[in-house]
Protein backbone atom coordinates (compact mmCIF):
# COMPACT_ATOMS: atom_id res chain seq x y z
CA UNK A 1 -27.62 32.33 11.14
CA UNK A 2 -24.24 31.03 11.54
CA UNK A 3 -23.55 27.62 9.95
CA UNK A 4 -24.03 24.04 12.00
CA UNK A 5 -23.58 20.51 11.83
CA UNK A 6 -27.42 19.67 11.60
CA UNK A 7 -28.34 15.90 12.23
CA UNK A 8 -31.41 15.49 10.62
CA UNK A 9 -32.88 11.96 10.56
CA UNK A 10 -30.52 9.59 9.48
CA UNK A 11 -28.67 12.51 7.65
CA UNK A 12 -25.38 14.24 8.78
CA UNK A 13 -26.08 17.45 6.67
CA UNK A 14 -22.91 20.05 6.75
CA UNK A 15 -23.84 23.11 5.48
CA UNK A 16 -25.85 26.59 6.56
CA UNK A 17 -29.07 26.40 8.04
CA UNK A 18 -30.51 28.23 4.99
CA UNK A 19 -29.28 25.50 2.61
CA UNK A 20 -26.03 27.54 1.64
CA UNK A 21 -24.12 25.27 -0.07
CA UNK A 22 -20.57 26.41 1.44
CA UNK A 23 -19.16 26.24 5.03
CA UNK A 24 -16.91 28.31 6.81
CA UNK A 25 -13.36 26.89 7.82
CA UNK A 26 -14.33 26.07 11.09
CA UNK A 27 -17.16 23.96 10.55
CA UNK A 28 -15.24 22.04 7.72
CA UNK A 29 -12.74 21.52 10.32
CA UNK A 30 -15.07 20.51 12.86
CA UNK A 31 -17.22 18.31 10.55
CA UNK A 32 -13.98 16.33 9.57
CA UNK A 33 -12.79 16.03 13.08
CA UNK A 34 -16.42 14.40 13.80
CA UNK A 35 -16.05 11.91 11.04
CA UNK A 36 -12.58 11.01 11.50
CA UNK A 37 -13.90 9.81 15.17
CA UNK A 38 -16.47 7.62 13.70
CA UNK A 39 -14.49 6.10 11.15
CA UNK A 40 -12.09 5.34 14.22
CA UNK A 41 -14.82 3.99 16.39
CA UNK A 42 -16.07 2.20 13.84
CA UNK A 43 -14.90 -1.62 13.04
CA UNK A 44 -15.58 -1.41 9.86
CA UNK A 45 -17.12 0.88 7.14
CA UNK A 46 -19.33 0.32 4.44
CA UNK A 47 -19.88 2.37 1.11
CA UNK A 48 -23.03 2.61 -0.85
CA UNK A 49 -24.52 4.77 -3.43
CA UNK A 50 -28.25 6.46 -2.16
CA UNK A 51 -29.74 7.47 -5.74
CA UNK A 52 -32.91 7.39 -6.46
CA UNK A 53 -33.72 6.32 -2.88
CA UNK A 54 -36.71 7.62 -1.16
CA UNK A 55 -36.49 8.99 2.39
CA UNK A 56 -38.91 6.51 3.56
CA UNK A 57 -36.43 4.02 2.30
CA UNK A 58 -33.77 5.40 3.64
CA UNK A 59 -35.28 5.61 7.21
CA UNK A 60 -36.38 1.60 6.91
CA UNK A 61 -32.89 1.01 5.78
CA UNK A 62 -30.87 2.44 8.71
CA UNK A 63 -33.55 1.05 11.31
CA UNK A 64 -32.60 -2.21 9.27
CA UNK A 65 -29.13 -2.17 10.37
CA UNK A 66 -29.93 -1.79 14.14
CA UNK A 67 -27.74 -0.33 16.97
CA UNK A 68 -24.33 -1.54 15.89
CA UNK A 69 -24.29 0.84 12.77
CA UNK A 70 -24.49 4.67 11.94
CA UNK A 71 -25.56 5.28 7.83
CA UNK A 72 -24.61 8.86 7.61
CA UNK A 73 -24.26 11.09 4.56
CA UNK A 74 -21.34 13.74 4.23
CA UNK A 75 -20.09 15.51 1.97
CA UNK A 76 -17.58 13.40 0.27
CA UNK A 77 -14.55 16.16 0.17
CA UNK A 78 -14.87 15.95 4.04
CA UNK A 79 -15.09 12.12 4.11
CA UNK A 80 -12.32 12.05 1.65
CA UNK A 81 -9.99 13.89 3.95
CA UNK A 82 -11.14 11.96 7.19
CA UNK A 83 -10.55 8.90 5.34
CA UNK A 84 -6.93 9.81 4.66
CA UNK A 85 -6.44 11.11 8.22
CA UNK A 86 -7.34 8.06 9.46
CA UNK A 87 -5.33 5.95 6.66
CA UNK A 88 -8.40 4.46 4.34
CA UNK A 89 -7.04 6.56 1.44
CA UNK A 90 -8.16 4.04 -0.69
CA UNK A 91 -11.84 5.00 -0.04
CA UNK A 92 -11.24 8.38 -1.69
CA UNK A 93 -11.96 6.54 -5.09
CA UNK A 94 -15.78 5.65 -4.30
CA UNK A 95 -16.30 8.73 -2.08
CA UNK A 96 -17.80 10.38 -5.44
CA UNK A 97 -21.06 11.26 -6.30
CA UNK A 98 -24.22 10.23 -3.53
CA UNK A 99 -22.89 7.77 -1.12
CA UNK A 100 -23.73 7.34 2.08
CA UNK A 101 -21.14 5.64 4.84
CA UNK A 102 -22.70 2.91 7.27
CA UNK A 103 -20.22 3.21 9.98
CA UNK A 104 -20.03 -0.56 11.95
CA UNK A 105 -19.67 -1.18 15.62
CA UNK A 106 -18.87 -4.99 16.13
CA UNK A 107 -19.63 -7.43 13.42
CA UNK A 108 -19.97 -6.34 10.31
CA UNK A 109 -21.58 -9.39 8.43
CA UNK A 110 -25.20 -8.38 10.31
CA UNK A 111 -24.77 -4.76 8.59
CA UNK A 112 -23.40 -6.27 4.98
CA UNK A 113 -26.47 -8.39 4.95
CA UNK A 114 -28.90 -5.76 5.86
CA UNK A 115 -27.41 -4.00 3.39
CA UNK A 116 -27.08 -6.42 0.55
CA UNK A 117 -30.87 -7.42 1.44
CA UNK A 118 -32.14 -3.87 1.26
CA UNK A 119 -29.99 -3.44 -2.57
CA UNK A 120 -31.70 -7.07 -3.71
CA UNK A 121 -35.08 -5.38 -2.77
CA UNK A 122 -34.53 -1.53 -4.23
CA UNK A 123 -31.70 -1.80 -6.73
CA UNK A 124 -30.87 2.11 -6.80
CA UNK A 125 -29.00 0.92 -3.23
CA UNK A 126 -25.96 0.46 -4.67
CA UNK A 127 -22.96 -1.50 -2.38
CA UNK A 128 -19.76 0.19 -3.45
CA UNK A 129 -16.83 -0.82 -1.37
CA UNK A 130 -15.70 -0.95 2.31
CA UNK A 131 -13.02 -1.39 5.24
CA UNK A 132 -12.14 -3.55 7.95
CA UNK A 133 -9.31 -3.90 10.30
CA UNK A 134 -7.53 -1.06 7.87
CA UNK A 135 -7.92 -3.37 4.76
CA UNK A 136 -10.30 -2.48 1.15
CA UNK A 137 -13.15 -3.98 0.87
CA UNK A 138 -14.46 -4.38 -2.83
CA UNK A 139 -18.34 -4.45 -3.40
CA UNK A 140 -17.53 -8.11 -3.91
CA UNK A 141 -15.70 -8.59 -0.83
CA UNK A 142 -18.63 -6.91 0.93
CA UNK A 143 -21.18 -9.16 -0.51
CA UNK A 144 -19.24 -11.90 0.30
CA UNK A 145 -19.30 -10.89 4.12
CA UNK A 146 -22.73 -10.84 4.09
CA UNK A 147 -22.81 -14.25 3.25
CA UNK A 148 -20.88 -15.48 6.00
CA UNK A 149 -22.85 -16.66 8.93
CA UNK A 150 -22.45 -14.49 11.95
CA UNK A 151 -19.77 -15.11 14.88
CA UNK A 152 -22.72 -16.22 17.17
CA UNK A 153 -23.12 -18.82 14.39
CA UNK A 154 -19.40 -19.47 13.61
CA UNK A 155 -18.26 -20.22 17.96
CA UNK A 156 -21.53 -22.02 18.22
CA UNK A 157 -20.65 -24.57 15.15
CA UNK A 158 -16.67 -24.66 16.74
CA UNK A 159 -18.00 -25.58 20.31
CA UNK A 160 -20.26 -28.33 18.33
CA UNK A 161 -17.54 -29.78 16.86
CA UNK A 162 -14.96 -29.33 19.72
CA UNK A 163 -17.93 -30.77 21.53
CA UNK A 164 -18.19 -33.83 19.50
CA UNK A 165 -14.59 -34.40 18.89
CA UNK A 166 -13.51 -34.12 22.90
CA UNK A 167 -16.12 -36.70 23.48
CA UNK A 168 -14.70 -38.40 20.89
CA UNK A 169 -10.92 -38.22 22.20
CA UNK A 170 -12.22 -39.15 26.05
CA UNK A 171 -14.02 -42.54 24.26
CA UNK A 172 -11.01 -43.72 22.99
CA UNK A 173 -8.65 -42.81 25.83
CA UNK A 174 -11.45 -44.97 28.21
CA UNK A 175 -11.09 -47.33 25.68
CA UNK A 176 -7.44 -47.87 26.04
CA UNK A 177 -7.42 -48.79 29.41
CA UNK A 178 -10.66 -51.82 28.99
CA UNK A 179 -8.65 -53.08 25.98
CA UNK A 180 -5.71 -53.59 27.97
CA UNK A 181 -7.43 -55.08 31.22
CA UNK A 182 -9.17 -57.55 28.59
CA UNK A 183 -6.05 -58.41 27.35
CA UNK A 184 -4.50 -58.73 30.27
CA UNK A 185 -7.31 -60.98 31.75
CA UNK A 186 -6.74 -63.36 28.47
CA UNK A 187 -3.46 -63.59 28.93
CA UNK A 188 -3.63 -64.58 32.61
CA UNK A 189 -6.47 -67.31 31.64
CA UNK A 190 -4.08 -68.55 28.97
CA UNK A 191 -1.07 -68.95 31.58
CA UNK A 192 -3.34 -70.51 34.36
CA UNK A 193 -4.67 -73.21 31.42
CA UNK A 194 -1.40 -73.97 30.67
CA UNK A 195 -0.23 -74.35 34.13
């Protein structure tokens, strides 16, 4: 049987259908051409390490993190050299051993929670590092996305606050005008006493 890029579950499994461990040229090609498009597509990309995980777990975790992200496993010589194609060489250093690659459509922080949820509640999850907009991500930096609020969240809180300070800005600028009337009535009562 000649070998395939099998998508089983929330796998991406390279390899011969038999469980042959090696792949022909071709498919290597084609399997890094596929993952160079997702890590294109994807607006950002998030590392973990997938010991000791179940594959019950793993299925809860990738239903976890919802429509906006794909958590795929390759092999990480092929993710390594997608990576560099697609200038994230600096992922090459945490593409060892079993990791797993959530790939991120739209905002990340949804996915880096998820994720940094899921490691809280099985700690062989393991956050390793990331990428967004072309920049490293540490597993620091990704934690520390998760605890940002969500940009739902963030324009709601600016549009408060705009809000509040418009309303704000139009009070005083109704104010100048009634101050000056007043003082303009005060002054005319002034002259016509005087007069």
């Amino acid at each position: 049987m000649p070998d395939t890029i099998l998508r089983v579950g929330f796998f991406l499994t390279y390899g011969h259908v038999s469980g042959r461990r090696t792949m022909a040229k071709s498919d290597k090609v084609a399997a890094v051409a596929e993952l160079v498009e997702r890590f294109r597509a994807a607006d950002a990309v998030l590392l973990t390490e997938y010991r000791g995980l179940t594959v019950g777990q793993l299925k809860q975790l990738r239903r976890g993190l919802g429509e906006n992200a794909t958590y795929a496993v390759a092999k990480n010589t092929l993710a390594r050299l997608a990576a560099k194609e697609v200038g994230l060489d600096f992922l090459a250093e945490d593409l060892k051993g079993p990791t797993a690659i959530a790939f991120v459509s739209g905002e990340p922080v949804e996915a880096a929670k998820t994720l940094r949820d899921f490691a809280k509640d099985n700690p062989a999850l393991v956050l390793k590092s990331g990428a967004m907009d072309g920049a490293q991500l540490s597993a620091e930096a990704v934690k520390k996305l998760a605890d940002l609020e969500s940009r739902e969240v963030l324009l709601a809180k600016a549009a408060g606050v705009l809000k509040a300070k418009i309303g704000q800005a139009a009070f005083a600028f109704n104010a100048l005008p009634v101050k000056a009337v007043r003082t303009i009535d005060a002054l005319r009562e002034k002259q016509s006493e005087a007069a």
